[in-house]
N, C-alpha and C. Protein backbone atom coordinates (compact mmCIF):
# COMPACT_ATOMS: atom_id res chain seq x y z
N UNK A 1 110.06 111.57 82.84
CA UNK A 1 110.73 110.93 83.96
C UNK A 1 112.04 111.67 84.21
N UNK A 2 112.32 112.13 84.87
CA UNK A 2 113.17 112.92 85.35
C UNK A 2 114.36 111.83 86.37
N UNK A 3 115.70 112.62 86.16
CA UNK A 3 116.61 111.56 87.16
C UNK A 3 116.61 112.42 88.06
N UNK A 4 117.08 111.59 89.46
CA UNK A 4 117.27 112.16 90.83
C UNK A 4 118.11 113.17 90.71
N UNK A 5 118.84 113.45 89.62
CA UNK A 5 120.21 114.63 89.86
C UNK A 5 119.06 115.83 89.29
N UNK A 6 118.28 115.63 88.42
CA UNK A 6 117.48 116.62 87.32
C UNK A 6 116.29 116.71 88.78
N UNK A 7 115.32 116.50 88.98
CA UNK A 7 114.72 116.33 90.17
C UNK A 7 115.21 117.31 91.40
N UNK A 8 116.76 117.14 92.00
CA UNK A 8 117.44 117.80 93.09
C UNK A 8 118.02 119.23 92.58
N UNK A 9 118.36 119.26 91.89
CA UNK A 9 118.21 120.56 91.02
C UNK A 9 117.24 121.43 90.42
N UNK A 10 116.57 121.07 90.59
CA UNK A 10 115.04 121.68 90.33
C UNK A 10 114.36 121.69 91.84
N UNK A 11 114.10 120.91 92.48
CA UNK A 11 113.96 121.13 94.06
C UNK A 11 115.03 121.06 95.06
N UNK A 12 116.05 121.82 95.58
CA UNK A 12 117.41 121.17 96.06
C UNK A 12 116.69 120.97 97.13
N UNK A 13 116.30 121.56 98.08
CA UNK A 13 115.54 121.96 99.81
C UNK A 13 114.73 120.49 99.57
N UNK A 14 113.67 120.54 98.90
CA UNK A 14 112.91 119.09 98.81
C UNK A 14 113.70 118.21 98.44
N UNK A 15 114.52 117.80 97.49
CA UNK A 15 115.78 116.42 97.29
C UNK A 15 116.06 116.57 98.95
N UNK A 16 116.96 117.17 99.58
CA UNK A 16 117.98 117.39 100.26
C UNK A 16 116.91 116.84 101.84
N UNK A 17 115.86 116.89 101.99
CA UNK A 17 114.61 116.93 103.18
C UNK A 17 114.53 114.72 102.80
N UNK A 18 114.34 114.91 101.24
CA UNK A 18 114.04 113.22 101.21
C UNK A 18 114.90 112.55 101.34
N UNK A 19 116.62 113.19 101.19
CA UNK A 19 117.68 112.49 101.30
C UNK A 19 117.79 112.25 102.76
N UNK A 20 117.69 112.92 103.86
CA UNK A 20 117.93 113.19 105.32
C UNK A 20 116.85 111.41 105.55
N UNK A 21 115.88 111.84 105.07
CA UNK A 21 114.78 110.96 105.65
C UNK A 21 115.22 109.62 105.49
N UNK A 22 115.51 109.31 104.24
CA UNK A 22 115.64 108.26 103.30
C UNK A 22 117.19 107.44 104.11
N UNK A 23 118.27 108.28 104.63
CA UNK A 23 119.62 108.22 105.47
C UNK A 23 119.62 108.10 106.88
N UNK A 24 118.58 108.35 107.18
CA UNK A 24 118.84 109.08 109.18
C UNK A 24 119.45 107.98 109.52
N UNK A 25 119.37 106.69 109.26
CA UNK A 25 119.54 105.60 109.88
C UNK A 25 121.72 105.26 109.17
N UNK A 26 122.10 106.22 108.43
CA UNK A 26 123.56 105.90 108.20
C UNK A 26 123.19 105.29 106.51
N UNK A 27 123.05 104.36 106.33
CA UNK A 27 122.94 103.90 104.43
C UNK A 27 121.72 104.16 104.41
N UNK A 28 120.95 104.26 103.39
CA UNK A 28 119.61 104.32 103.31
C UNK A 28 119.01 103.37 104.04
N UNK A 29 117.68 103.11 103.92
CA UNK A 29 117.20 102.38 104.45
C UNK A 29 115.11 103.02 104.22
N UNK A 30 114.57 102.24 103.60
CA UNK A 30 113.34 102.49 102.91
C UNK A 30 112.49 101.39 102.94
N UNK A 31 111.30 101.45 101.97
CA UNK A 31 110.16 100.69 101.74
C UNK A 31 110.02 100.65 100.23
N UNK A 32 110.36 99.65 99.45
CA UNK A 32 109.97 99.68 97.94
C UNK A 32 109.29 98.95 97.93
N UNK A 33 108.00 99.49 96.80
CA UNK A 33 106.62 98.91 96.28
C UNK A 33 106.82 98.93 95.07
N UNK A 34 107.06 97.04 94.50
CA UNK A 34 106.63 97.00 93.13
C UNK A 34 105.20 96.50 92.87
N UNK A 35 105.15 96.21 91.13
CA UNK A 35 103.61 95.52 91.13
C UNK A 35 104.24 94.44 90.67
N UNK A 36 103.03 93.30 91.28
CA UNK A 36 103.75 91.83 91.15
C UNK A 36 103.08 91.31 89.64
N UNK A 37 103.09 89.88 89.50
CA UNK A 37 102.88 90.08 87.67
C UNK A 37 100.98 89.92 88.03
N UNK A 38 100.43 90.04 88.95
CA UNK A 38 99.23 89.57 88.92
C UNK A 38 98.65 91.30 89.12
N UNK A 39 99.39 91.95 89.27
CA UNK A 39 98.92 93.54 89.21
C UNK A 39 98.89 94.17 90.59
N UNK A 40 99.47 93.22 91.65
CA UNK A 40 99.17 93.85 92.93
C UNK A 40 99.85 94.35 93.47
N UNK A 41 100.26 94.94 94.46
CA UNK A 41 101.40 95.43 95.36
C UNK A 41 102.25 94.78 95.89
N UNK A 42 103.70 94.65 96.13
CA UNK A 42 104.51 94.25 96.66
C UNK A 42 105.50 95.11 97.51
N UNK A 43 105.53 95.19 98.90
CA UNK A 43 106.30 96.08 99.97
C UNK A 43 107.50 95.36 100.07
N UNK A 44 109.04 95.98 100.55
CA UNK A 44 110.16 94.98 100.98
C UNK A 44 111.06 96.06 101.28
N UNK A 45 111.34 96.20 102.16
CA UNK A 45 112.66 96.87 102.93
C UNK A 45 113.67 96.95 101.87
N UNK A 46 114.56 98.12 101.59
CA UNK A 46 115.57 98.12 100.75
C UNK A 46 116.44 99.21 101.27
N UNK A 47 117.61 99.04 100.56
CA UNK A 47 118.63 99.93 101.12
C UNK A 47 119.54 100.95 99.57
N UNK A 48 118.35 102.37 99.72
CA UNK A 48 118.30 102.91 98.39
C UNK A 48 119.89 103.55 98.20
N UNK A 49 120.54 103.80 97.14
CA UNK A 49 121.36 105.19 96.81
C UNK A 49 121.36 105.95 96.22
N UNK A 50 121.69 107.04 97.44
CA UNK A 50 121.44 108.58 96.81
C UNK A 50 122.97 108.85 96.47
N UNK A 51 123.10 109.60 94.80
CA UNK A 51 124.64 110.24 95.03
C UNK A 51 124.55 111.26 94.14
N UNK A 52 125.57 111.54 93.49
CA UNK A 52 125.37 112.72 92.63
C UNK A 52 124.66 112.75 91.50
N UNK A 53 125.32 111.17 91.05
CA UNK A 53 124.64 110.62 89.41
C UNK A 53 123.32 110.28 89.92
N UNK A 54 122.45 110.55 90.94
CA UNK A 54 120.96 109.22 90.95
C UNK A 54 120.53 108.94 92.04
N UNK A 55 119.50 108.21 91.99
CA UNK A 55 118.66 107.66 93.14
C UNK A 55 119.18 105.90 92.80
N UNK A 56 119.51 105.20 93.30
CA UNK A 56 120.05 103.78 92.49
C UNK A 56 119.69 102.89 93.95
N UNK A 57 119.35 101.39 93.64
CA UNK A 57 119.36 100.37 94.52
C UNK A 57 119.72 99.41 94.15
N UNK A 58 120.81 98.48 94.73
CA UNK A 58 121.08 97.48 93.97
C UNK A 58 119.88 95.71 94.87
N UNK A 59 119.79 95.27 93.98
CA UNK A 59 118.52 94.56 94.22
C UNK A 59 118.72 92.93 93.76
N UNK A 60 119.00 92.41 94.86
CA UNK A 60 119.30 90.58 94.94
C UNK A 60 118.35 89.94 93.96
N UNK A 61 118.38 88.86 93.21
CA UNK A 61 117.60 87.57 93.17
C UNK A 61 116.70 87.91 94.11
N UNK A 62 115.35 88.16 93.98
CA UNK A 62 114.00 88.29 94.44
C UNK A 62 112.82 88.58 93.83
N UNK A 63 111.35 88.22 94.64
CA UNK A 63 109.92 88.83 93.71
C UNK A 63 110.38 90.01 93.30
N UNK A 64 111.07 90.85 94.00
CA UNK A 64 111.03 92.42 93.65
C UNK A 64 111.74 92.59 92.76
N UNK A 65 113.25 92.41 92.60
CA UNK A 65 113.81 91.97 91.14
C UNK A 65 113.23 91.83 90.05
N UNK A 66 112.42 90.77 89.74
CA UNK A 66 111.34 89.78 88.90
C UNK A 66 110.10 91.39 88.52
N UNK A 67 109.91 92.13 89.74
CA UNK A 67 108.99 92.87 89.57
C UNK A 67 109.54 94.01 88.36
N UNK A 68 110.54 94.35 89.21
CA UNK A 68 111.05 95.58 88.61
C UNK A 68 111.36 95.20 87.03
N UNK A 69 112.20 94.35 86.74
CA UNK A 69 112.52 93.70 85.46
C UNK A 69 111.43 93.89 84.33
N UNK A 70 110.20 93.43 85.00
CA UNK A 70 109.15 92.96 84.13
C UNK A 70 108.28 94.62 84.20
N UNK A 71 108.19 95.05 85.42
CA UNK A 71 107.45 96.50 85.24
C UNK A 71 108.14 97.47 85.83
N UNK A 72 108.86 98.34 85.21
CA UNK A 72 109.52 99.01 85.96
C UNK A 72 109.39 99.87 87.25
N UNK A 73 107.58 99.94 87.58
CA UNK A 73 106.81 100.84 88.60
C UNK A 73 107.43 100.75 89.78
N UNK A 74 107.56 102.10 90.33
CA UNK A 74 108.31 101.82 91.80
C UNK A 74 107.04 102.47 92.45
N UNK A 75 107.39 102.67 93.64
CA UNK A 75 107.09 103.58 94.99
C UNK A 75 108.21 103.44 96.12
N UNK A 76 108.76 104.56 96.73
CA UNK A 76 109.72 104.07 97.28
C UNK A 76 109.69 105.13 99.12
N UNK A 77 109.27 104.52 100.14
CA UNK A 77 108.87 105.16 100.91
C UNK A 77 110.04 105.48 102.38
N UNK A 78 109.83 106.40 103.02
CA UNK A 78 111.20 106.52 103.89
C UNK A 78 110.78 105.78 105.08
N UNK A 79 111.86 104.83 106.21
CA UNK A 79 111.31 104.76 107.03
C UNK A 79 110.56 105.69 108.28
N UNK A 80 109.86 105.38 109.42
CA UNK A 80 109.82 106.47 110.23
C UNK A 80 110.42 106.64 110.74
N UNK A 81 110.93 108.17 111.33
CA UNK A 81 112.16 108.05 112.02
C UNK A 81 111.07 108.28 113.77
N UNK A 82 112.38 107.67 114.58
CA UNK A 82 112.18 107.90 116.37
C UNK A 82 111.16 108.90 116.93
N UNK A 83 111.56 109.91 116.67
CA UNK A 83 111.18 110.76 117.42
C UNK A 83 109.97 111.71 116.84
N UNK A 84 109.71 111.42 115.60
CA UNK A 84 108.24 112.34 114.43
C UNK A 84 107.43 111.27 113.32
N UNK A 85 106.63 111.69 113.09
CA UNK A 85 106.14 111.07 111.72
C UNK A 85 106.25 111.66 110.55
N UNK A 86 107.27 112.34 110.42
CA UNK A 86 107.61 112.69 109.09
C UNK A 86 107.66 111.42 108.32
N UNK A 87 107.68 111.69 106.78
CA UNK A 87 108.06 110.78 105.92
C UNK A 87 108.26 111.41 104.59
N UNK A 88 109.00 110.97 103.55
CA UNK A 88 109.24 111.10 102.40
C UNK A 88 108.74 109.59 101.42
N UNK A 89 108.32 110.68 100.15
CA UNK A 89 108.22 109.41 99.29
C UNK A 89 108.40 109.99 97.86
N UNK A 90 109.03 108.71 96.54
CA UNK A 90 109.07 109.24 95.67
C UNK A 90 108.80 108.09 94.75
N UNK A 91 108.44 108.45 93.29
CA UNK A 91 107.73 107.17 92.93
C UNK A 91 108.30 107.26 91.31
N UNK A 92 108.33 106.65 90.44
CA UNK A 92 108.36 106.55 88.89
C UNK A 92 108.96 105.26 88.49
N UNK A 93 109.96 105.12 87.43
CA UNK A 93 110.44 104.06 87.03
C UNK A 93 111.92 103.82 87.82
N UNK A 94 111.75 102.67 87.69
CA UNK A 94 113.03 101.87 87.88
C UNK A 94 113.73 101.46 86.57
N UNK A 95 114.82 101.32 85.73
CA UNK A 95 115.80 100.72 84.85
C UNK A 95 116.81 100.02 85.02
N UNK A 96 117.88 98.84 84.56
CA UNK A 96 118.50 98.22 85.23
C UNK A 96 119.88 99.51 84.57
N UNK A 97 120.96 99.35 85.13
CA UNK A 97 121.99 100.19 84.77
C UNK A 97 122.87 99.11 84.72
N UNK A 98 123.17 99.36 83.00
CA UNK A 98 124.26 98.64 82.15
C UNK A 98 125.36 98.77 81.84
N UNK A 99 126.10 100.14 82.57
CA UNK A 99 127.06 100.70 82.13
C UNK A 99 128.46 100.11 82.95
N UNK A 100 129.51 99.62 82.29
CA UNK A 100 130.26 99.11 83.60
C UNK A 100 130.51 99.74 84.13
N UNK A 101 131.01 100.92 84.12
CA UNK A 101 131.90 101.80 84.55
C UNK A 101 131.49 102.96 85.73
N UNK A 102 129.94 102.43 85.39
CA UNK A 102 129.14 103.12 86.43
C UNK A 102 128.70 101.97 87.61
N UNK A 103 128.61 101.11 87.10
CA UNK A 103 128.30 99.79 88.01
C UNK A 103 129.52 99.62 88.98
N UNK A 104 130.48 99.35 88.20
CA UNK A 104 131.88 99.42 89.07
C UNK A 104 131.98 100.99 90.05
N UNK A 105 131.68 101.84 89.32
CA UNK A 105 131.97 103.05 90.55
C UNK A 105 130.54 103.37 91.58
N UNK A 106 129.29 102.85 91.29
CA UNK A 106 128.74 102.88 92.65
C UNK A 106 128.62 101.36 92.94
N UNK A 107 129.08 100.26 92.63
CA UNK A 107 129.12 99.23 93.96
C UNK A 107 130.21 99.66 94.48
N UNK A 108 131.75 99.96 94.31
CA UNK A 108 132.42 100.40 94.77
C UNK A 108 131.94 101.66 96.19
N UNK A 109 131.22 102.39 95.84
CA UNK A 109 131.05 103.42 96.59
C UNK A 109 129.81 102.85 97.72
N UNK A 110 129.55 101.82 97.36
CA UNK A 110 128.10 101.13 98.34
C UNK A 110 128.63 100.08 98.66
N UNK A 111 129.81 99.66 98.83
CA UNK A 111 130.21 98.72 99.16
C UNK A 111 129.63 97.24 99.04
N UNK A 112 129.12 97.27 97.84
CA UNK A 112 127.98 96.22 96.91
C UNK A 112 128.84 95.06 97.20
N UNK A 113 128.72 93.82 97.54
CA UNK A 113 129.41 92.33 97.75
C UNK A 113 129.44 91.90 96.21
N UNK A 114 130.82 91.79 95.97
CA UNK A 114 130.60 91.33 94.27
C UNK A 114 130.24 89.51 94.49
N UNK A 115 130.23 88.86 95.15
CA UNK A 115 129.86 87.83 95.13
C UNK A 115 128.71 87.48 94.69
N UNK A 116 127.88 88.34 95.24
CA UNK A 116 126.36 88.59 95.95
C UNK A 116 125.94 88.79 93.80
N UNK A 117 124.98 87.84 93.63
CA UNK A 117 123.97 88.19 92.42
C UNK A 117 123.05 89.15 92.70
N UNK A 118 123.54 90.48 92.15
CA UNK A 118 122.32 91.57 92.47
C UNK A 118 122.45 92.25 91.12
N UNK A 119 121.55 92.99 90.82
CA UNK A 119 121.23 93.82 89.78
C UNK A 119 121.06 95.10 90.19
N UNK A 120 121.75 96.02 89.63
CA UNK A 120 121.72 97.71 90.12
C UNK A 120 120.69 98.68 89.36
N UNK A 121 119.63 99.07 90.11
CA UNK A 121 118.63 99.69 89.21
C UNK A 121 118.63 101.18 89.81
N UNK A 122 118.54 101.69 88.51
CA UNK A 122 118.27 103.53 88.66
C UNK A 122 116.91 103.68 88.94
N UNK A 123 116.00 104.69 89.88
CA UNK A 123 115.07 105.38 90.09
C UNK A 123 114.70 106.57 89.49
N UNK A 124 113.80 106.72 88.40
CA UNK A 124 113.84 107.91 88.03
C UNK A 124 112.49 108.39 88.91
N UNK A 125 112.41 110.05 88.93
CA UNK A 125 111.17 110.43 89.84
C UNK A 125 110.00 111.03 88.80
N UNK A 126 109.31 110.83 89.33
CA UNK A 126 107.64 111.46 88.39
C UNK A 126 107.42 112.42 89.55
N UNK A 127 107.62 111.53 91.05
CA UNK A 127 106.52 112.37 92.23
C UNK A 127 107.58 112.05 93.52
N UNK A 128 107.70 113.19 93.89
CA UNK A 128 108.50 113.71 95.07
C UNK A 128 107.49 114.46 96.19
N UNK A 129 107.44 113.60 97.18
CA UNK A 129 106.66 113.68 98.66
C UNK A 129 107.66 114.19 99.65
N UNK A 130 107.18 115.46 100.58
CA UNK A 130 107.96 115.33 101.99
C UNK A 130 107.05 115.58 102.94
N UNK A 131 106.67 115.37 103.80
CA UNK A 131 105.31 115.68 104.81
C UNK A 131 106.22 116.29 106.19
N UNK A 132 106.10 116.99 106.72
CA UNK A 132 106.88 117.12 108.27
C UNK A 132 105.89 117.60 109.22
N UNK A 133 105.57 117.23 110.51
CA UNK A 133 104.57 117.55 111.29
C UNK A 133 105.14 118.11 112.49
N UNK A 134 105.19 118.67 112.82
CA UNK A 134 105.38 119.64 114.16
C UNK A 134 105.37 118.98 115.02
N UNK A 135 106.28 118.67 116.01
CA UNK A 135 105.77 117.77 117.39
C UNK A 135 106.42 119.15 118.42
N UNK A 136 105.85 118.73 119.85
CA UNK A 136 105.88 119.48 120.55
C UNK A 136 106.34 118.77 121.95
N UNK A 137 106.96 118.71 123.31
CA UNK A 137 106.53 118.36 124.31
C UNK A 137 107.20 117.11 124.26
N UNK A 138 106.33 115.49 124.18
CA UNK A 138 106.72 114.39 124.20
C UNK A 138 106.79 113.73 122.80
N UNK A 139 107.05 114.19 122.06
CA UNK A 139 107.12 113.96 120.58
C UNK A 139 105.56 113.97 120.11
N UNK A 140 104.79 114.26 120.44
CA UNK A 140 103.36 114.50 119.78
C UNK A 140 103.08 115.46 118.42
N UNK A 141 102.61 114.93 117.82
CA UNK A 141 102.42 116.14 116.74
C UNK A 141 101.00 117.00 116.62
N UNK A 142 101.41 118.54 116.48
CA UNK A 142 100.31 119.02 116.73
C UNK A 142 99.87 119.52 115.59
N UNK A 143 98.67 119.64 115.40
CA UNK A 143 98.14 120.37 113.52
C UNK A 143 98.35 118.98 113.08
N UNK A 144 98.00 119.59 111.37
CA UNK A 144 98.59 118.60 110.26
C UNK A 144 99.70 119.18 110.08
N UNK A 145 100.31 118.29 108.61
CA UNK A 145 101.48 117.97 108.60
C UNK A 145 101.95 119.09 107.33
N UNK A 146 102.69 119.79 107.04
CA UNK A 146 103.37 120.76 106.05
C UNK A 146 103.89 119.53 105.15
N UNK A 147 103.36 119.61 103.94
CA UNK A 147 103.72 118.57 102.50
C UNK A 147 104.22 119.54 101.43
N UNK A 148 105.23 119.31 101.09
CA UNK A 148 105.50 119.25 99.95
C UNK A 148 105.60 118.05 98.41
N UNK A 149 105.36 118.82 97.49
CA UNK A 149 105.25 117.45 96.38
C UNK A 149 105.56 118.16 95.09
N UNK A 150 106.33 117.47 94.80
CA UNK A 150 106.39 117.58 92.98
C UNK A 150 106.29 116.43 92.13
N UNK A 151 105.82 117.05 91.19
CA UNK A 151 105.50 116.55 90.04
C UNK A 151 106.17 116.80 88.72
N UNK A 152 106.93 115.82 88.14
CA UNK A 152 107.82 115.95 86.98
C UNK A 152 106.56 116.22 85.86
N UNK A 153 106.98 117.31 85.46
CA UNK A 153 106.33 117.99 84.42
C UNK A 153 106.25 117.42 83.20
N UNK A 154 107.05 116.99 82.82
CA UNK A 154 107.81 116.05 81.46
C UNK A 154 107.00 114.96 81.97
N UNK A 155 106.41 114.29 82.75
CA UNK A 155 105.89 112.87 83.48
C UNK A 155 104.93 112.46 82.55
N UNK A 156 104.69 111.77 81.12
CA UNK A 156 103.18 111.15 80.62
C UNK A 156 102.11 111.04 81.42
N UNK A 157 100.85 112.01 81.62
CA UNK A 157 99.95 111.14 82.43
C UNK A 157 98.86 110.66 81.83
N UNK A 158 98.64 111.02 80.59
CA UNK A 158 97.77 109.39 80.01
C UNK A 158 98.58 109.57 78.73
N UNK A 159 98.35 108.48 78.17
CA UNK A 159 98.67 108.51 76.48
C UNK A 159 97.33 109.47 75.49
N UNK A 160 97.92 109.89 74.81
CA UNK A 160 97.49 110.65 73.67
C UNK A 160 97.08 110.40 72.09
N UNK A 161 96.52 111.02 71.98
CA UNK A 161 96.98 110.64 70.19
C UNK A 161 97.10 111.28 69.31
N UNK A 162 97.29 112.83 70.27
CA UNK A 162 98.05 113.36 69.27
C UNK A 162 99.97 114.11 70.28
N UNK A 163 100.51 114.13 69.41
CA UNK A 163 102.16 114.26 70.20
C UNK A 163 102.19 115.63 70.58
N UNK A 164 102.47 116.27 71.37
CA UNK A 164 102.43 117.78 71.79
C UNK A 164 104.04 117.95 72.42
N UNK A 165 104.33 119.17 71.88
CA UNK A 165 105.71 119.64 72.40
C UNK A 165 105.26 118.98 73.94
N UNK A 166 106.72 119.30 74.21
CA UNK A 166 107.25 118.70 75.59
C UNK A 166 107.74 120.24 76.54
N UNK A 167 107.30 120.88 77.13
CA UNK A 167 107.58 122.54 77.84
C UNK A 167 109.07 122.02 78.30
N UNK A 168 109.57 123.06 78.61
CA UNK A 168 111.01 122.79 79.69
C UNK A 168 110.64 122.49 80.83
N UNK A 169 111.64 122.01 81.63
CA UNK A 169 111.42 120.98 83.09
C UNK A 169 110.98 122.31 83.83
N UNK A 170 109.94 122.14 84.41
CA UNK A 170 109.74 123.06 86.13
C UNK A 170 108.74 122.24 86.91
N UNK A 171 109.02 122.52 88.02
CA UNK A 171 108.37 121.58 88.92
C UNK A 171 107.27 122.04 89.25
N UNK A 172 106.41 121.70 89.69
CA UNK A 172 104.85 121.56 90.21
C UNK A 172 104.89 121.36 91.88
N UNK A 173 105.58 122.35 91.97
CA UNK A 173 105.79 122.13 93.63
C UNK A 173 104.82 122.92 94.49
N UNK A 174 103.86 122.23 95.06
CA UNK A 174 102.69 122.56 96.20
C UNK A 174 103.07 121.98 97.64
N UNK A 175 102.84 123.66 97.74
CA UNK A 175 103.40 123.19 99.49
C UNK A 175 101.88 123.28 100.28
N UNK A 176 101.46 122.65 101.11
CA UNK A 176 100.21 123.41 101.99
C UNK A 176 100.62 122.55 103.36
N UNK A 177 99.94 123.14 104.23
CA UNK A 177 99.74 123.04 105.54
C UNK A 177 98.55 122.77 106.09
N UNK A 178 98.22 122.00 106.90
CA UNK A 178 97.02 121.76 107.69
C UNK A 178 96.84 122.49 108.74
N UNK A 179 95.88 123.27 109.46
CA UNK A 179 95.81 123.74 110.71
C UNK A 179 95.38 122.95 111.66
């Protein structure tokens, strides 16, 4: 599991494409998917942060709260913007962040309501999505769409039984294009 700073440094052009997406609208503004305790999907508008330290959201009293708490699984999707169907997406764990000093310096910087009962959770990434489609004319898009994706290398994808070194971080970045 890789953090958003480890992630953007290893892809800056791809971080920097999901950050645009994830912002166009001024604060973030997204789609988070947890799993609920019955195993299913749960969608809900959220308002993510990107900064130097992380990908972070701070997250009210809610199912999704309750979700994250209990399973940390995210999916976290960009809205669409106006004028294309681009989109970004990135997916792995969520953690709650315990640190004061970090809590105090990004609600401070997100202008977090200290009134407000919320819990501030870090995003780490496994899988980094950017799709962009060509439009032409009246915003139409022509072809498919140019994707990029990575894949945190370090990412478990099944359990084992036996332990194998761990390689150094490089990304698994596949770009293709549709004609």
């Amino acid at each position: 599991m890789a953090s958003w700073s480890e992630f953007a440094a290893d892809e800056p052009r791809l971080a920097d494409g999901i950050r645009v997406l994830l912002q166009q609208y001024g604060p973030g503004f997204g789609y988070l998917a947890t799993v609920r305790a019955d195993g299913g999907p749960r969608v809900h508008p959220v308002s993510p942060v990107i900064t130097d330290e992380g990908l972070f959201c701070f997250i009210v009293d809610s199912p999704k709260r309750r979700d994250l708490e209990r399973d940390g699984r995210y999916a976290l999707h960009s809205f669409p913007p106006e004028e294309s169907d681009d989109e970004a997406y990135v997916a792995g764990r969520a953690r709650p962040v315990t640190d004061p000093l970090q809590l105090a310096r990004l609600a401070q910087g997100a202008r977090a309501e200290p009134q407000v009962d919320w819990r501030l959770f870090e995003f780490t990434v496994d899988v980094a999505m950017l799709a962009r489609r060509e439009q032409h004319g009246l915003g139409v898009a022509v072809g498919g769409p140019e994707v990029q994706v990575w894949l945190d290398p370090l990412a478990p994808a099944a359990p084992s039984a036996v332990p194998q070194a761990r390689p150094a971080r490089r990304s698994r970045n596949v770009q293709c294009s549709a004609a």
